[in-house]
C-alpha atoms as a PDB file:
ATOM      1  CA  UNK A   1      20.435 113.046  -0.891  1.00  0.00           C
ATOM      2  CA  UNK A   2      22.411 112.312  -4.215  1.00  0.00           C
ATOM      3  CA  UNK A   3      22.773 109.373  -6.123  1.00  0.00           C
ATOM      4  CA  UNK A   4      26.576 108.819  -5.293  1.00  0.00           C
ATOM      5  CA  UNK A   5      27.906 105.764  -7.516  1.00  0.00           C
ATOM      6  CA  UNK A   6      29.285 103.154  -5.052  1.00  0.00           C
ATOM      7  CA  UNK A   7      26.601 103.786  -2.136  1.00  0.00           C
ATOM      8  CA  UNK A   8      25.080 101.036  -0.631  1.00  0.00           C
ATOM      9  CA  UNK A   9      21.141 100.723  -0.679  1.00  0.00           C
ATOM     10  CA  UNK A  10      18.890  98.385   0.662  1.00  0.00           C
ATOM     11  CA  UNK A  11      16.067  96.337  -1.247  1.00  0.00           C
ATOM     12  CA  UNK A  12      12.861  96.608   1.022  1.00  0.00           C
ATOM     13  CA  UNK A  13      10.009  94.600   0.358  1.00  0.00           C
ATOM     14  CA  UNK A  14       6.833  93.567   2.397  1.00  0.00           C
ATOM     15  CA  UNK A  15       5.888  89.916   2.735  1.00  0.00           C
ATOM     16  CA  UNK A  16       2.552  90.030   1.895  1.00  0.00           C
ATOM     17  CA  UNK A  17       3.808  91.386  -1.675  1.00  0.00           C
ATOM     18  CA  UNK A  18       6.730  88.053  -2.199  1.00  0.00           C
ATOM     19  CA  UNK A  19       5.420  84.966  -3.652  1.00  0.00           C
ATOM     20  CA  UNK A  20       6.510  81.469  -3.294  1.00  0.00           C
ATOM     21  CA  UNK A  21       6.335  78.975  -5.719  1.00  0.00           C
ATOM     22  CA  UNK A  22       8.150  75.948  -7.152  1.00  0.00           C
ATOM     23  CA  UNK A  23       6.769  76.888 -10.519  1.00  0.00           C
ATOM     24  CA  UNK A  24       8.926  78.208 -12.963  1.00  0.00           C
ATOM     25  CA  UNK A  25       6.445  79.504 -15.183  1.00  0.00           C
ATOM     26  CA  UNK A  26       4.370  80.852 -12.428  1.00  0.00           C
ATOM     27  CA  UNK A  27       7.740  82.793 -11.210  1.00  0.00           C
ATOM     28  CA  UNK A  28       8.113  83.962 -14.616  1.00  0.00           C
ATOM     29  CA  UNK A  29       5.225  86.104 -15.007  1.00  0.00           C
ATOM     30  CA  UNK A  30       6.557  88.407 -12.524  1.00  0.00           C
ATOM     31  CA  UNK A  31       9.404  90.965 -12.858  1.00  0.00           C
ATOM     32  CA  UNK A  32      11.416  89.874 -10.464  1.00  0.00           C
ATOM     33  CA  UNK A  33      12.221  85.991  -8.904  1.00  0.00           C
ATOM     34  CA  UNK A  34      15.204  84.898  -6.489  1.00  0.00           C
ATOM     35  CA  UNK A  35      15.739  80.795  -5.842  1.00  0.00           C
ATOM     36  CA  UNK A  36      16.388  79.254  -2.634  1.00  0.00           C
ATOM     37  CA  UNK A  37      15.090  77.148  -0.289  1.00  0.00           C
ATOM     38  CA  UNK A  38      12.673  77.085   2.290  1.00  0.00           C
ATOM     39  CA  UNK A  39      14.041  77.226   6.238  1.00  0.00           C
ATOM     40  CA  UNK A  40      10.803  77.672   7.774  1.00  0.00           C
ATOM     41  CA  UNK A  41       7.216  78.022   7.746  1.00  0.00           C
ATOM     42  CA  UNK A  42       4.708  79.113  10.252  1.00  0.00           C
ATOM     43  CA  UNK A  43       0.933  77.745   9.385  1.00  0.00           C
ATOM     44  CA  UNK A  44      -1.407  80.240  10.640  1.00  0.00           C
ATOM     45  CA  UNK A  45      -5.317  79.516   9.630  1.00  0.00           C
ATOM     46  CA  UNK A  46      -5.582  81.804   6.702  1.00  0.00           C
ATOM     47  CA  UNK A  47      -2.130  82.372   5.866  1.00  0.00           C
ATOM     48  CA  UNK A  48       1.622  81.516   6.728  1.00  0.00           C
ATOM     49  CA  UNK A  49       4.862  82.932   6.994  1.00  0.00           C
ATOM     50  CA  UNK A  50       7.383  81.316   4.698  1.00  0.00           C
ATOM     51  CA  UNK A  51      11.417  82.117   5.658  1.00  0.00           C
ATOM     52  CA  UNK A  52      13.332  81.419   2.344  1.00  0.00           C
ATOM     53  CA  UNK A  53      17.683  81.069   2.787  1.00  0.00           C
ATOM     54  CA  UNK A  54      19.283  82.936  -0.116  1.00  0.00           C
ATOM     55  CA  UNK A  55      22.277  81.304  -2.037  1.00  0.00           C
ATOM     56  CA  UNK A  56      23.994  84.040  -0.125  1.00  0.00           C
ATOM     57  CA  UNK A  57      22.950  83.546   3.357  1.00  0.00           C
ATOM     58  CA  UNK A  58      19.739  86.453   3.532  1.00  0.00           C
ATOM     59  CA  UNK A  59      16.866  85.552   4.539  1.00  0.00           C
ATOM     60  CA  UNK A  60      13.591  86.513   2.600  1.00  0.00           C
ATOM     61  CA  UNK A  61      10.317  86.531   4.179  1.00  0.00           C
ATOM     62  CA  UNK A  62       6.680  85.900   2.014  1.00  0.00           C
ATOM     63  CA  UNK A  63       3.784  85.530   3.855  1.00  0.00           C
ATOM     64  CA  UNK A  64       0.870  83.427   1.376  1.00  0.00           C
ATOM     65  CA  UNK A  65      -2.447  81.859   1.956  1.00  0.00           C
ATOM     66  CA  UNK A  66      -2.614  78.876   3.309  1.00  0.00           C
ATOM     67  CA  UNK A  67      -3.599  77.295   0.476  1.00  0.00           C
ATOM     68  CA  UNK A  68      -0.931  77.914  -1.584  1.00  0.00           C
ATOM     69  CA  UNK A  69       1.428  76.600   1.237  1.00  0.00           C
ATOM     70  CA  UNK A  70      -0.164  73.164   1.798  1.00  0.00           C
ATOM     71  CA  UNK A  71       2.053  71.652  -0.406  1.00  0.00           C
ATOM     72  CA  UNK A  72       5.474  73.104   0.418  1.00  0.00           C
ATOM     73  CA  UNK A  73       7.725  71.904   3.276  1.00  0.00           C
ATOM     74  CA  UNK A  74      10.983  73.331   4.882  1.00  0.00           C
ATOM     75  CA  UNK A  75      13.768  71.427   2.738  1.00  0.00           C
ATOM     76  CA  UNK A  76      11.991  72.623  -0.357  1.00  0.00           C
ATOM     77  CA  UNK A  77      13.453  74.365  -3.548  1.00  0.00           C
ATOM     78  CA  UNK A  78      11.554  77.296  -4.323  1.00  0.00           C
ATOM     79  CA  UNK A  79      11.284  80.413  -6.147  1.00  0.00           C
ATOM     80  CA  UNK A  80      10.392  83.979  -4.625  1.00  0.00           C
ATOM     81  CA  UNK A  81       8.974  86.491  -7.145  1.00  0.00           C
ATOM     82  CA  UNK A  82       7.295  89.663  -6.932  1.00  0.00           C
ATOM     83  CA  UNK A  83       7.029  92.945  -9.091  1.00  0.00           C
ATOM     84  CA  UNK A  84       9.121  96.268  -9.598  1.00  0.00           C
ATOM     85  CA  UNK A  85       6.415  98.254  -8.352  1.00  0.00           C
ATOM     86  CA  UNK A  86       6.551  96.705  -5.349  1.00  0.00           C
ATOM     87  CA  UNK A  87      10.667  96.966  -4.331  1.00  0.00           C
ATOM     88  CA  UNK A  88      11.322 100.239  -1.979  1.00  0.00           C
ATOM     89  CA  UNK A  89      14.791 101.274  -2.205  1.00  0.00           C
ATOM     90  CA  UNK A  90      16.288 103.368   0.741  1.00  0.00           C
ATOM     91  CA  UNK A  91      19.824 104.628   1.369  1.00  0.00           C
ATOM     92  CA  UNK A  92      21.404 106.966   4.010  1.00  0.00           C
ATOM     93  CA  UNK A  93      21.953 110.250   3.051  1.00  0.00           C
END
């Protein structure tokens, strides 16, 4: 595989390792954070899956405790963050 200039990749990331928070400072702290808003969330007992609508019509997935989900509501302005270790980038060859 080379590293052609100009070839498209694809940002991979699991939800478990995406954040949500409406915390600036708490977004911050990590190397990476993308605003939007939350379309949906699924409350499970221990933790729930939280659908985020990019300004540019992706969808990003997080999936946090319960907990830290009790206060946030489809509607909401949020930010995602999460670190560089924890992006996988793939491409076709």
């Amino acid at each position: 595989c080379s590293r052609d200039r100009g070839k498209a990749v694809r940002l991979l990331l699991q939800a478990p390792w995406v954040g949500i928070t409406r915390d600036a400072a708490v977004a911050r702290a990590a190397d990476n954070q993308l605003s939007g808003t939350i379309s949906h969330i699924a409350r499970g007992a221990d933790q729930c899956e939280v659908l985020m609508a990019l300004p540019d019509g992706q969808t990003l997935c997080a999936t946090i405790p319960t907990a830290d989900a009790a206060t946030l509501k489809e509607g909401d302005d949020v930010i995602a963050w999460f670190n560089a270790d924890r992006v996988i980038i793939a491409t076709l060859c």
